[in-house]
PDB file of N, CA and C in Angstrom:
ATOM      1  N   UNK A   1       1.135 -18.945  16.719  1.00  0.00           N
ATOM      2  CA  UNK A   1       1.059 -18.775  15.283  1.00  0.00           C
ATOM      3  C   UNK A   1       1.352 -20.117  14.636  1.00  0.00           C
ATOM      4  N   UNK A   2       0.344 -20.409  13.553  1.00  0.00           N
ATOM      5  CA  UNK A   2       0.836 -21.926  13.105  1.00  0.00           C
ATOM      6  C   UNK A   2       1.735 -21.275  11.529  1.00  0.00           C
ATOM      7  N   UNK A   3       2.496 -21.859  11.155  1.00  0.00           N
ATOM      8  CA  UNK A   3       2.817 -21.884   9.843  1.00  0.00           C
ATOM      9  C   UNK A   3       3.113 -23.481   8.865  1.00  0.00           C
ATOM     10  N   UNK A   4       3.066 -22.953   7.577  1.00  0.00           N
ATOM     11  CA  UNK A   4       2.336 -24.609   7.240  1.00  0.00           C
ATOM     12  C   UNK A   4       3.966 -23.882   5.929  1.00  0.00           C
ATOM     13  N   UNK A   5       4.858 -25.066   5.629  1.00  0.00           N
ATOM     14  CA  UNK A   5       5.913 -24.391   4.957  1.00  0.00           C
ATOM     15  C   UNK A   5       5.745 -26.142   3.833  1.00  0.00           C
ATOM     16  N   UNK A   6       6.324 -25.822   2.795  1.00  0.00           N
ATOM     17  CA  UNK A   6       6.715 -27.246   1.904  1.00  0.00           C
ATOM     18  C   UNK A   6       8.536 -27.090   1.657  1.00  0.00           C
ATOM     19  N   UNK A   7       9.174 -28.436   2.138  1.00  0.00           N
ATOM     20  CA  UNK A   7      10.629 -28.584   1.982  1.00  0.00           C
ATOM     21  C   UNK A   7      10.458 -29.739   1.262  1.00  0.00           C
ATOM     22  N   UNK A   8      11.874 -29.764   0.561  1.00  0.00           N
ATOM     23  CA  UNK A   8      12.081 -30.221  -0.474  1.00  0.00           C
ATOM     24  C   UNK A   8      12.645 -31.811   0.183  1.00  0.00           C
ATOM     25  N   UNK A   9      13.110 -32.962  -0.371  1.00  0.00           N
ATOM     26  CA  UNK A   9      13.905 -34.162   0.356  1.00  0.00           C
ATOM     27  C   UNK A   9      14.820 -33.988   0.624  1.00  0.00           C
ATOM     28  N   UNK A  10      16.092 -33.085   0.264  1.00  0.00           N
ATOM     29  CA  UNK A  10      16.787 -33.122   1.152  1.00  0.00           C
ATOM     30  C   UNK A  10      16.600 -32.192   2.407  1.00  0.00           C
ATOM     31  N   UNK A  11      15.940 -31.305   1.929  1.00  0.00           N
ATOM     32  CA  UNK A  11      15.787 -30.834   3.314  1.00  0.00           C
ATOM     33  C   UNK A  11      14.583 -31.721   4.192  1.00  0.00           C
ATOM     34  N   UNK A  12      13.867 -32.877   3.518  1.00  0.00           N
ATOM     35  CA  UNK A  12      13.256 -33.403   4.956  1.00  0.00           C
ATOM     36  C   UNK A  12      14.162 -34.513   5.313  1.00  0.00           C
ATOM     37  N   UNK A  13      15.724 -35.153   4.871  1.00  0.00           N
ATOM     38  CA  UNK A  13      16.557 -35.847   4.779  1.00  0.00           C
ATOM     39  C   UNK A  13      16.973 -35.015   6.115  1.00  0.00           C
ATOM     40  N   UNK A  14      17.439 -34.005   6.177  1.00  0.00           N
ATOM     41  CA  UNK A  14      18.043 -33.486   6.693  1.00  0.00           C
ATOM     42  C   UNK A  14      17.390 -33.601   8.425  1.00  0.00           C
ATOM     43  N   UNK A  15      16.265 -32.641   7.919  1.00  0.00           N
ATOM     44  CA  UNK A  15      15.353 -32.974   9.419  1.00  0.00           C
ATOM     45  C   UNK A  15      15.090 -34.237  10.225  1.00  0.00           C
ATOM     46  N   UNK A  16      14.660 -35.155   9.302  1.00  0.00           N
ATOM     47  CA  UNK A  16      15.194 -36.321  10.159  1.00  0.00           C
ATOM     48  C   UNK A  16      15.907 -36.660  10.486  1.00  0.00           C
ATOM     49  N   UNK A  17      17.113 -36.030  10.008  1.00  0.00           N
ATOM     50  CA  UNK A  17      18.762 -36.547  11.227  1.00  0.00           C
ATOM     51  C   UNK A  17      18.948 -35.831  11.844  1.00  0.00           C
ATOM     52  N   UNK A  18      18.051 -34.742  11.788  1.00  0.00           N
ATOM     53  CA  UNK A  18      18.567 -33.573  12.885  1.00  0.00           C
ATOM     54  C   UNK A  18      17.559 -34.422  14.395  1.00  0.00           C
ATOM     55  N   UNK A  19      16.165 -34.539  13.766  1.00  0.00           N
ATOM     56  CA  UNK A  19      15.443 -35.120  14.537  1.00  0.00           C
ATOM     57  C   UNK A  19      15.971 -36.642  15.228  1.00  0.00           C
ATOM     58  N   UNK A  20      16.603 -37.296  14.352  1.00  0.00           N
ATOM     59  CA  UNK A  20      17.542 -38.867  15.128  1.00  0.00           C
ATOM     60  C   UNK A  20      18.158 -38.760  16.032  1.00  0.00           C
ATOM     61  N   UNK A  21      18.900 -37.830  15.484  1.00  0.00           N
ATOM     62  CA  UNK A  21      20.191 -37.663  16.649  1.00  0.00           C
ATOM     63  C   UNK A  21      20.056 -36.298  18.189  1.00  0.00           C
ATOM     64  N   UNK A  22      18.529 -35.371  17.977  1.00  0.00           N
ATOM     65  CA  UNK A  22      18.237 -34.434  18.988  1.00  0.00           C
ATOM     66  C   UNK A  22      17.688 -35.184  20.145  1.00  0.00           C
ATOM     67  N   UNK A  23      16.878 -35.988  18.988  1.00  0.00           N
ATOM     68  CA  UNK A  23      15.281 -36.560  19.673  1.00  0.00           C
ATOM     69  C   UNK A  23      14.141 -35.466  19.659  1.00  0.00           C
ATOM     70  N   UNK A  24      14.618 -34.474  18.876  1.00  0.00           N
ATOM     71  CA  UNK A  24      13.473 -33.002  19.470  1.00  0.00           C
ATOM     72  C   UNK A  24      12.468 -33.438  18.403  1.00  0.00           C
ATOM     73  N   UNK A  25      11.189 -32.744  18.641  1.00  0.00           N
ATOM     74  CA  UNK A  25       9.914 -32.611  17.839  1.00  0.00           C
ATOM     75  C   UNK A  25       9.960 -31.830  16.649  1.00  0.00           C
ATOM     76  N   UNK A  26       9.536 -31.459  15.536  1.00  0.00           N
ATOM     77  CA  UNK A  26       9.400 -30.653  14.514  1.00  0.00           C
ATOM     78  C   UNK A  26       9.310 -29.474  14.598  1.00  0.00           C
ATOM     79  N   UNK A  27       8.552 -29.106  16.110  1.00  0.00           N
ATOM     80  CA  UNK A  27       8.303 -27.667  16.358  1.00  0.00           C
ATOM     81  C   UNK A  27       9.666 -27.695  17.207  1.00  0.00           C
ATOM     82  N   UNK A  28      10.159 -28.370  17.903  1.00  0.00           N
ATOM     83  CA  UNK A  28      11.479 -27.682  18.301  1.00  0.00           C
ATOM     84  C   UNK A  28      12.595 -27.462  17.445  1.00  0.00           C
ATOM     85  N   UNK A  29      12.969 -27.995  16.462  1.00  0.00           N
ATOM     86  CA  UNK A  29      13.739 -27.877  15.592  1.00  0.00           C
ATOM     87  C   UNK A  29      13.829 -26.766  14.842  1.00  0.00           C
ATOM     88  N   UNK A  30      12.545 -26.216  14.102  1.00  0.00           N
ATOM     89  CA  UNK A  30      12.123 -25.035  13.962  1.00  0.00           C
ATOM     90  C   UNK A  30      12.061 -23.889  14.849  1.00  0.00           C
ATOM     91  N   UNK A  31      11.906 -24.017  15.657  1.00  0.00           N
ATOM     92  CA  UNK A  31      12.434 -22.998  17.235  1.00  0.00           C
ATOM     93  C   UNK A  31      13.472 -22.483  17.255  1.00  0.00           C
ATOM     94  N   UNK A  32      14.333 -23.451  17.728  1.00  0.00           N
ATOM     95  CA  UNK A  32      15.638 -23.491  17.540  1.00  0.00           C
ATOM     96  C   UNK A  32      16.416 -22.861  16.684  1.00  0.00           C
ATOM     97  N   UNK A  33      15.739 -23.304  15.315  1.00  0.00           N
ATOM     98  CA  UNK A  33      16.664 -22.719  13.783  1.00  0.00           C
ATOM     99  C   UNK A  33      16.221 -21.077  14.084  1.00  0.00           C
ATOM    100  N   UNK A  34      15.025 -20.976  14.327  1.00  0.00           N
ATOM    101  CA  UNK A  34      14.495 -19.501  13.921  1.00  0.00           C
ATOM    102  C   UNK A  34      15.640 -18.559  15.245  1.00  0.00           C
ATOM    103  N   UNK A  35      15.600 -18.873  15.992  1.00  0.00           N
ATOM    104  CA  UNK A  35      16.714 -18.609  16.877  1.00  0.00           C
ATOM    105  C   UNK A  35      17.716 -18.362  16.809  1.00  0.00           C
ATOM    106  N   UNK A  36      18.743 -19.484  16.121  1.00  0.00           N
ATOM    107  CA  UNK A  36      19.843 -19.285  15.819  1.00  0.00           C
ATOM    108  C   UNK A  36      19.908 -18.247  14.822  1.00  0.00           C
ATOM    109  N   UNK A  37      18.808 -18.117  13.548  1.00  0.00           N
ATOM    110  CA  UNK A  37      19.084 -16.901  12.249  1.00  0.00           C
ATOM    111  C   UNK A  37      19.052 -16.011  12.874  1.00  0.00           C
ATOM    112  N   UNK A  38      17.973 -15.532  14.504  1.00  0.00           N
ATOM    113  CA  UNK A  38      17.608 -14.373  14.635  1.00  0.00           C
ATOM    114  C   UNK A  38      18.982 -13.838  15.347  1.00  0.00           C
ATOM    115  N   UNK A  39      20.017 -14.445  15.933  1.00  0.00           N
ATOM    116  CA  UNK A  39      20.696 -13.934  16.598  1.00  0.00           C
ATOM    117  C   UNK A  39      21.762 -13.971  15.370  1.00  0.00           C
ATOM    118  N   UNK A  40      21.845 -14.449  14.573  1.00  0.00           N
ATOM    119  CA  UNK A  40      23.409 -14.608  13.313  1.00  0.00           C
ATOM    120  C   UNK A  40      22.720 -12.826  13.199  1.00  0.00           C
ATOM    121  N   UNK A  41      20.914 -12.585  12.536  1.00  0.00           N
ATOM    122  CA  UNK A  41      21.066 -11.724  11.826  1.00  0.00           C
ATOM    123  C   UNK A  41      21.212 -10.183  12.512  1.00  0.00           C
ATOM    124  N   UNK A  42      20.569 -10.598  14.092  1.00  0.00           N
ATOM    125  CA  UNK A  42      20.638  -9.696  15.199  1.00  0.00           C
ATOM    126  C   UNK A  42      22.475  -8.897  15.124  1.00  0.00           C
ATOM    127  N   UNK A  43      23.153  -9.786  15.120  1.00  0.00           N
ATOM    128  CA  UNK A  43      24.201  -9.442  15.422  1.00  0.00           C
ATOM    129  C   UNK A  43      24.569  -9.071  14.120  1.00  0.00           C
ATOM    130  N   UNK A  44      24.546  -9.263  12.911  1.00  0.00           N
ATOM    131  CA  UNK A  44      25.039  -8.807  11.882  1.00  0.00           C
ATOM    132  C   UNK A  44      24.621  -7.010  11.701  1.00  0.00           C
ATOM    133  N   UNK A  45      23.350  -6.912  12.033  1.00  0.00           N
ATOM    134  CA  UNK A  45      22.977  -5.776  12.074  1.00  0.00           C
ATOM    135  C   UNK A  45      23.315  -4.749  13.046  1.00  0.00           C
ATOM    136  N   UNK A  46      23.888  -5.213  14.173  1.00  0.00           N
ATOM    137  CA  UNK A  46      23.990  -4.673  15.572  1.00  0.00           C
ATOM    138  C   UNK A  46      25.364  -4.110  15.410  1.00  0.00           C
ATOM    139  N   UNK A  47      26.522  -4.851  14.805  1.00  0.00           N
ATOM    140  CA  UNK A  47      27.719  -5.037  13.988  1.00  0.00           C
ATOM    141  C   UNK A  47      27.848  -3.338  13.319  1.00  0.00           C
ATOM    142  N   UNK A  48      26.983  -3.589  12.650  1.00  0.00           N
ATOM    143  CA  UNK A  48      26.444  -2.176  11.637  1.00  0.00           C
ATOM    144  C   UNK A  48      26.261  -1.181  12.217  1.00  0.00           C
ATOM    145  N   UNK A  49      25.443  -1.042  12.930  1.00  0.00           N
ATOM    146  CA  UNK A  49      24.719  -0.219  14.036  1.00  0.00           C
ATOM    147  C   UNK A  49      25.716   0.413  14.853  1.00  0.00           C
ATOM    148  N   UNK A  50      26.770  -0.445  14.964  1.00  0.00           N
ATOM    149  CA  UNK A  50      28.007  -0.229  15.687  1.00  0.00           C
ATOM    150  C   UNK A  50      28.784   0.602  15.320  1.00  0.00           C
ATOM    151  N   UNK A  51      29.062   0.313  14.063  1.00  0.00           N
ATOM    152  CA  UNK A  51      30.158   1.041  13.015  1.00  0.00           C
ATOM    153  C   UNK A  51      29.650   2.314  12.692  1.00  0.00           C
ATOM    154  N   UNK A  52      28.346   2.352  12.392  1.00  0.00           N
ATOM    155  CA  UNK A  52      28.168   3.502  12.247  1.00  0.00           C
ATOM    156  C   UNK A  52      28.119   4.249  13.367  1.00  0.00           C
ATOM    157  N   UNK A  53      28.213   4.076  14.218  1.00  0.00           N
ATOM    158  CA  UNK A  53      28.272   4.859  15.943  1.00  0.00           C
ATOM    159  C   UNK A  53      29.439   5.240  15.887  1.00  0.00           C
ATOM    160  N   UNK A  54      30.697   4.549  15.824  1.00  0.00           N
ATOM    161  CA  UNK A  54      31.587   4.793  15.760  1.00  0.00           C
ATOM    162  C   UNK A  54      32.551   5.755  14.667  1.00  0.00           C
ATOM    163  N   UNK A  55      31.828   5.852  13.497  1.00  0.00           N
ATOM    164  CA  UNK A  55      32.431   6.697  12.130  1.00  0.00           C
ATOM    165  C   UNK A  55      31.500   7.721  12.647  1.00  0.00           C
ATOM    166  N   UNK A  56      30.813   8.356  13.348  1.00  0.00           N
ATOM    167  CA  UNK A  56      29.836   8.893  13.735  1.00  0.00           C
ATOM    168  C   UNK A  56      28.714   9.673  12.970  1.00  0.00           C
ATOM    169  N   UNK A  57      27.899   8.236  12.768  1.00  0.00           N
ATOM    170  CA  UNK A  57      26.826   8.336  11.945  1.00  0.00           C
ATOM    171  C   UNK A  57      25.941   9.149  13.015  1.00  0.00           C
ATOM    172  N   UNK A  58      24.985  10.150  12.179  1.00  0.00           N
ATOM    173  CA  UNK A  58      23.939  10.928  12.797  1.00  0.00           C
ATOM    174  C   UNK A  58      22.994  10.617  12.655  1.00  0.00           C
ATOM    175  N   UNK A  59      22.254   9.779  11.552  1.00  0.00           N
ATOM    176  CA  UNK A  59      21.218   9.878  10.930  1.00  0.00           C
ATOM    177  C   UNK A  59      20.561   9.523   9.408  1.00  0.00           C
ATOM    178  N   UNK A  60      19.639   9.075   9.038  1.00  0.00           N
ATOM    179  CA  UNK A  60      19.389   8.414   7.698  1.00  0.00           C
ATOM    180  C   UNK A  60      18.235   9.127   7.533  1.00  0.00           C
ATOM    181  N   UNK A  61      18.155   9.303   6.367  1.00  0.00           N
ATOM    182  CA  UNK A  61      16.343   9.779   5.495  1.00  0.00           C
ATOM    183  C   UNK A  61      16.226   9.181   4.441  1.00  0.00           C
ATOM    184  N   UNK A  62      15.425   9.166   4.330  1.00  0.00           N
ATOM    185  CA  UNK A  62      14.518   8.203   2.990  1.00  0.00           C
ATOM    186  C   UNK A  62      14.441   9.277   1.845  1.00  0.00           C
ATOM    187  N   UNK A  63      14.665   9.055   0.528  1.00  0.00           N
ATOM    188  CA  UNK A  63      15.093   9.685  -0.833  1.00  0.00           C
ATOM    189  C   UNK A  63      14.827   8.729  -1.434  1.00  0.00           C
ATOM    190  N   UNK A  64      15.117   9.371  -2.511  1.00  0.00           N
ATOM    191  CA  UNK A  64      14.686   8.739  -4.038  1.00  0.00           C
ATOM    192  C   UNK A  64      15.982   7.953  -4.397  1.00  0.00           C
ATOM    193  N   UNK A  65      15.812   6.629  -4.970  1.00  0.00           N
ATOM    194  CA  UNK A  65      17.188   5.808  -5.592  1.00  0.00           C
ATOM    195  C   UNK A  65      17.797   6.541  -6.059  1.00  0.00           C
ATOM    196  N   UNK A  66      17.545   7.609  -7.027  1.00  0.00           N
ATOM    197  CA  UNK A  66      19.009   8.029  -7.999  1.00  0.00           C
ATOM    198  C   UNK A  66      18.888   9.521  -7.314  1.00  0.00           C
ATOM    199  N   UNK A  67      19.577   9.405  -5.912  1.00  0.00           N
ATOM    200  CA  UNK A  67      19.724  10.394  -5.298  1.00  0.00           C
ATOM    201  C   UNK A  67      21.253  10.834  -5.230  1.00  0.00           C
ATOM    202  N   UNK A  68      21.959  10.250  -5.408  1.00  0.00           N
ATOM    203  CA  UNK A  68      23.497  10.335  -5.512  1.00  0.00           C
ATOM    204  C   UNK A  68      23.869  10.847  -7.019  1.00  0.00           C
ATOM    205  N   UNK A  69      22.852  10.305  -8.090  1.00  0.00           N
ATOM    206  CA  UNK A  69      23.122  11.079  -9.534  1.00  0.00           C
ATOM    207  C   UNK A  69      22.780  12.502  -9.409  1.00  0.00           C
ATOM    208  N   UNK A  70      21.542  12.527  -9.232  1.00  0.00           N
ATOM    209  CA  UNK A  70      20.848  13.537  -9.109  1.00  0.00           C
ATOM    210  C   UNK A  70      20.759  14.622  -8.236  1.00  0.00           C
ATOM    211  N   UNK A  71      21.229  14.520  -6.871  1.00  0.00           N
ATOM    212  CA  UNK A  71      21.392  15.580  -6.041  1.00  0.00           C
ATOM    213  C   UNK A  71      21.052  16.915  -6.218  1.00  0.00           C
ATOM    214  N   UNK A  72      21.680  17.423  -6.935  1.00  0.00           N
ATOM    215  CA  UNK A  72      21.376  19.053  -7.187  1.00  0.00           C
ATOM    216  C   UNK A  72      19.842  19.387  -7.558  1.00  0.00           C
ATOM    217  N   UNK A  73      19.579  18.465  -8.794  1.00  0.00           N
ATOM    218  CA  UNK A  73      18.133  18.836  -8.997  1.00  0.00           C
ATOM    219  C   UNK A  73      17.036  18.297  -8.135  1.00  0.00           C
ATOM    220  N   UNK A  74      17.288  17.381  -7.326  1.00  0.00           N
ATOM    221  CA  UNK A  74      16.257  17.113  -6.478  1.00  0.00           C
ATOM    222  C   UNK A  74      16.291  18.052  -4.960  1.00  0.00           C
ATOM    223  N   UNK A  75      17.621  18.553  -4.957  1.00  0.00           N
ATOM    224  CA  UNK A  75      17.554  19.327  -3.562  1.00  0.00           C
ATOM    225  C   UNK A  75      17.120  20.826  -4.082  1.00  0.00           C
ATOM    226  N   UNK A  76      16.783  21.368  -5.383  1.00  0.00           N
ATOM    227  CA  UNK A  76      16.450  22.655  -5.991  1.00  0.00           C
ATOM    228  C   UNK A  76      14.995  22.281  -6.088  1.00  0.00           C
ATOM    229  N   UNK A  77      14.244  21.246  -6.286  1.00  0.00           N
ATOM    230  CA  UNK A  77      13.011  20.885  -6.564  1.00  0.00           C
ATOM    231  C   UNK A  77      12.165  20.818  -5.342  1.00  0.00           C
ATOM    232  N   UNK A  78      13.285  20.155  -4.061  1.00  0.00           N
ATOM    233  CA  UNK A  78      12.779  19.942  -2.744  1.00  0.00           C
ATOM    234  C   UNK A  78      12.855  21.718  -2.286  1.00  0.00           C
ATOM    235  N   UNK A  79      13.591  22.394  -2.228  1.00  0.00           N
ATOM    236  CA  UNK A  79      13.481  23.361  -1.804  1.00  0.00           C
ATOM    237  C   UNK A  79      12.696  24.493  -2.685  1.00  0.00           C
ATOM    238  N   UNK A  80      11.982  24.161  -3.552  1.00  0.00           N
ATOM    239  CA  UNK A  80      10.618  24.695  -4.256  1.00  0.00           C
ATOM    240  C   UNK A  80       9.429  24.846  -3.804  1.00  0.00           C
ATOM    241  N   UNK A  81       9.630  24.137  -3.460  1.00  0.00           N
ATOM    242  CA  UNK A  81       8.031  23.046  -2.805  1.00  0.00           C
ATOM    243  C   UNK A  81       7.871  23.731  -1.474  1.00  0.00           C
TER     244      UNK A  81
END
């Protein structure tokens, strides 16, 4: 997959010292980064995933935003239908 991105100077300030001092290529640097977010965000979520295992979450469904106001009339409307 190619991706074509525009950074700003300090962030190409940046890349070149990341690049000075690695020696790595542009595409490794980018590798790398995408890597490191995927595991910060892997684990942030996994974290979650956790907790709710543990409070012993069962399960999620998809509803309407003002489902916590509304409750009664949407579960009398759902059970209409």
């Amino acid at each position: 997959m190619k991706i074509a991105t525009k950074i700003n100077e300090l962030q190409t300030q940046k890349l070149a010292f990341i690049q000075a001092k690695t020696q790595q290529n542009i595409d490794e640097i980018i590798r790398d980064a995408l890597e490191n977010y995927y595991e910060k965000v892997f684990k942030y979520y996994r974290n979650h995933l956790e907790k709710f295992s543990q409070l012993g979450f069962i399960f999620c469904i998809e509803a309407e935003l003002d489902l916590a106001e509304n409750c009664e009339a949407i579960f009398i409307k759902e059970m209409g239908e």
